[in-house]
C-alpha atoms as a PDB file:
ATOM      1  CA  UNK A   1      16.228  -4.354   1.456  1.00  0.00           C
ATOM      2  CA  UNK A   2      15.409  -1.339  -0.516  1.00  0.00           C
ATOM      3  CA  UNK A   3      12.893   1.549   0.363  1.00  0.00           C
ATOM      4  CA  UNK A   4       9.322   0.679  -0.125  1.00  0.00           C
ATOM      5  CA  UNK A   5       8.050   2.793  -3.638  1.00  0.00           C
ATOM      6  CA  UNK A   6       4.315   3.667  -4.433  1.00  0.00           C
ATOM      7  CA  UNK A   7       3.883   2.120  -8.180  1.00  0.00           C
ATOM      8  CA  UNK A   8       3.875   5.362  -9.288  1.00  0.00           C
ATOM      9  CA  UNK A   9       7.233   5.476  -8.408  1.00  0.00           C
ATOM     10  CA  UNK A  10       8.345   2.488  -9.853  1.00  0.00           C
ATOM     11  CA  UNK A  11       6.609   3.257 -13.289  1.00  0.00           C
ATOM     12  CA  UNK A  12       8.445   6.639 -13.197  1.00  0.00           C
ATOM     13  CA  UNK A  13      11.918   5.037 -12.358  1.00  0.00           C
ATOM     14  CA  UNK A  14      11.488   1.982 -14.886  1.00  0.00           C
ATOM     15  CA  UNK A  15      10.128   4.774 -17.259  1.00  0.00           C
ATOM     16  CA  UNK A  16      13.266   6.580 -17.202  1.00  0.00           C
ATOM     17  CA  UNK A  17      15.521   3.826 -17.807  1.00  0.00           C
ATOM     18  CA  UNK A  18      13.898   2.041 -19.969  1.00  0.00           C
ATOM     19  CA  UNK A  19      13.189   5.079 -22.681  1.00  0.00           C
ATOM     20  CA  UNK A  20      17.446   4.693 -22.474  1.00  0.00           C
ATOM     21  CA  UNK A  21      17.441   2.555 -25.614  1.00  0.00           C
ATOM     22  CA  UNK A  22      15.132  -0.055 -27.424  1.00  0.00           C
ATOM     23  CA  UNK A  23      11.871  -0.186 -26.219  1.00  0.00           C
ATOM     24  CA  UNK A  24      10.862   2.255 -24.124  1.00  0.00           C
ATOM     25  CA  UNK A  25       8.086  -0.137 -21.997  1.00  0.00           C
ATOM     26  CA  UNK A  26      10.637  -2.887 -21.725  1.00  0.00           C
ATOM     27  CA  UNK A  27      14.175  -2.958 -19.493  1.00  0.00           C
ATOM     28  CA  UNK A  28      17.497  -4.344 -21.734  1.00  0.00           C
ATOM     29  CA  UNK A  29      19.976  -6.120 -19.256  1.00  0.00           C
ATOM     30  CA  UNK A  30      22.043  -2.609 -19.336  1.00  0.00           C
ATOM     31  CA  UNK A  31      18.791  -0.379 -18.296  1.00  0.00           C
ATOM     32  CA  UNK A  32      17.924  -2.892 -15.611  1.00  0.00           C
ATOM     33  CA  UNK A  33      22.066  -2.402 -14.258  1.00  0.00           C
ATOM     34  CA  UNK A  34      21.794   0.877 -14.485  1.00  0.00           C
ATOM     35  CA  UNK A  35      18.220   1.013 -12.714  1.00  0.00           C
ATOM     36  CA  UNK A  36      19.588  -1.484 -10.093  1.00  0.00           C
ATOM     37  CA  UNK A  37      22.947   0.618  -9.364  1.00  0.00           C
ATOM     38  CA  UNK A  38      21.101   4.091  -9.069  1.00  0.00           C
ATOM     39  CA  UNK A  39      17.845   3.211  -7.406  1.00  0.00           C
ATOM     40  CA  UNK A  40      18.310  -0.129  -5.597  1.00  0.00           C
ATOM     41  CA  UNK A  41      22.050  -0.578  -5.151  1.00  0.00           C
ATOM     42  CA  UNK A  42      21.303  -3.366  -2.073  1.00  0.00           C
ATOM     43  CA  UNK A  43      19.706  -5.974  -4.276  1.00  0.00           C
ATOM     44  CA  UNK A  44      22.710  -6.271  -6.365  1.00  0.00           C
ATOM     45  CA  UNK A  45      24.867  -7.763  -3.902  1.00  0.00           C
ATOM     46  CA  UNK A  46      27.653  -9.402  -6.505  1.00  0.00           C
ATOM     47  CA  UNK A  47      28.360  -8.528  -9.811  1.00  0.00           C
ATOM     48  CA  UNK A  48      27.465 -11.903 -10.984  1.00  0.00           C
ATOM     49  CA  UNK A  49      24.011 -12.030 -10.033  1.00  0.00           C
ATOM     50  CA  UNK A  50      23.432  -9.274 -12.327  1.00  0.00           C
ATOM     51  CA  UNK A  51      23.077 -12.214 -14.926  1.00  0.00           C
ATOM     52  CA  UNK A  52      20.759 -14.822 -12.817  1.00  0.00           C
ATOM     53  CA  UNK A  53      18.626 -11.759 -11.896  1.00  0.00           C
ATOM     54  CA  UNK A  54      17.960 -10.702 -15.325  1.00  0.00           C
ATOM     55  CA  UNK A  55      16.993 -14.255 -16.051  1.00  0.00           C
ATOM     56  CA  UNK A  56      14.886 -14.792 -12.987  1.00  0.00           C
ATOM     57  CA  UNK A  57      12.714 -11.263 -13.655  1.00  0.00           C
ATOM     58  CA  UNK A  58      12.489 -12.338 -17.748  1.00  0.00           C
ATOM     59  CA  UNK A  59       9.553 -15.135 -17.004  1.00  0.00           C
ATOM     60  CA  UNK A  60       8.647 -14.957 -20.717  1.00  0.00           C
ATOM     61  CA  UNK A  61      11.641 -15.507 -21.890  1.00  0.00           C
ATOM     62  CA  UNK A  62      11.834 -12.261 -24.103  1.00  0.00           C
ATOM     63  CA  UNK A  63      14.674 -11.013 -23.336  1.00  0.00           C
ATOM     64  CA  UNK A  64      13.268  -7.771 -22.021  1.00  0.00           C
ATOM     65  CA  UNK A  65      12.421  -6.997 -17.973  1.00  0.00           C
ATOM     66  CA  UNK A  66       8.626  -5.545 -18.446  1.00  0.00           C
ATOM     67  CA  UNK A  67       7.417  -3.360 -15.787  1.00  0.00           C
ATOM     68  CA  UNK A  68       4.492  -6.342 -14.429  1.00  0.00           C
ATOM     69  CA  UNK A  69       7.669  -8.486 -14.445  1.00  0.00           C
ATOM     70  CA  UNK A  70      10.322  -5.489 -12.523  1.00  0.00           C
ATOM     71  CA  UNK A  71       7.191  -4.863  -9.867  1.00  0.00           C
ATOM     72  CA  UNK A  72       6.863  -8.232  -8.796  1.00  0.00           C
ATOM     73  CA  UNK A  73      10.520  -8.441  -8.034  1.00  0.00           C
ATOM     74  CA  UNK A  74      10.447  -5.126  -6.346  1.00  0.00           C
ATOM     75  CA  UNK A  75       7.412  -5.586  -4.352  1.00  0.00           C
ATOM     76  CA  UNK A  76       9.074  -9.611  -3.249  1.00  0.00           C
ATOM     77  CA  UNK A  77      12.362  -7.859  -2.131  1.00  0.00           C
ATOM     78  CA  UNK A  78      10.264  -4.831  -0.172  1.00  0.00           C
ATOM     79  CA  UNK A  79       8.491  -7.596   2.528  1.00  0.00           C
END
């Protein structure tokens, strides 16, 4: 499990890697592997779930992790 953040600093993490490219208030699949390796390296446990994470954090369909959408993950994996 990974550390348990205030949402200040979640917004400041997601902040930094999402400003990477695009959007800056939305996570591309690259920012949100990048995010994941750096800050949260146990709840990537196999390369290939990089893929069926991305899809279960983009409810909306969009494309794009939004921060609502990257806290609720965080805060499920923190219980």
């Amino acid at each position: 499990m990974c550390a348990k953040k205030s949402p200040e600093e979640l917004k400041s993490i997601f902040e930094k890697y999402a400003a990477k490219e695009g959007d800056p208030d939305q996570l591309s699949k690259d920012e949100l592997k990048l995010l994941i390796q750096n800050e949260f390296p146990s709840l990537l446990k196999e390369p290939s779930s990089l893929d069926d994470l991305f899809k279960e954090l983009d409810k909306n369909g969009d494309g794009e992790i939004s921060f609502e959408e990257f806290q609720v993950f965080v805060n499920e994996k923190s219980k």
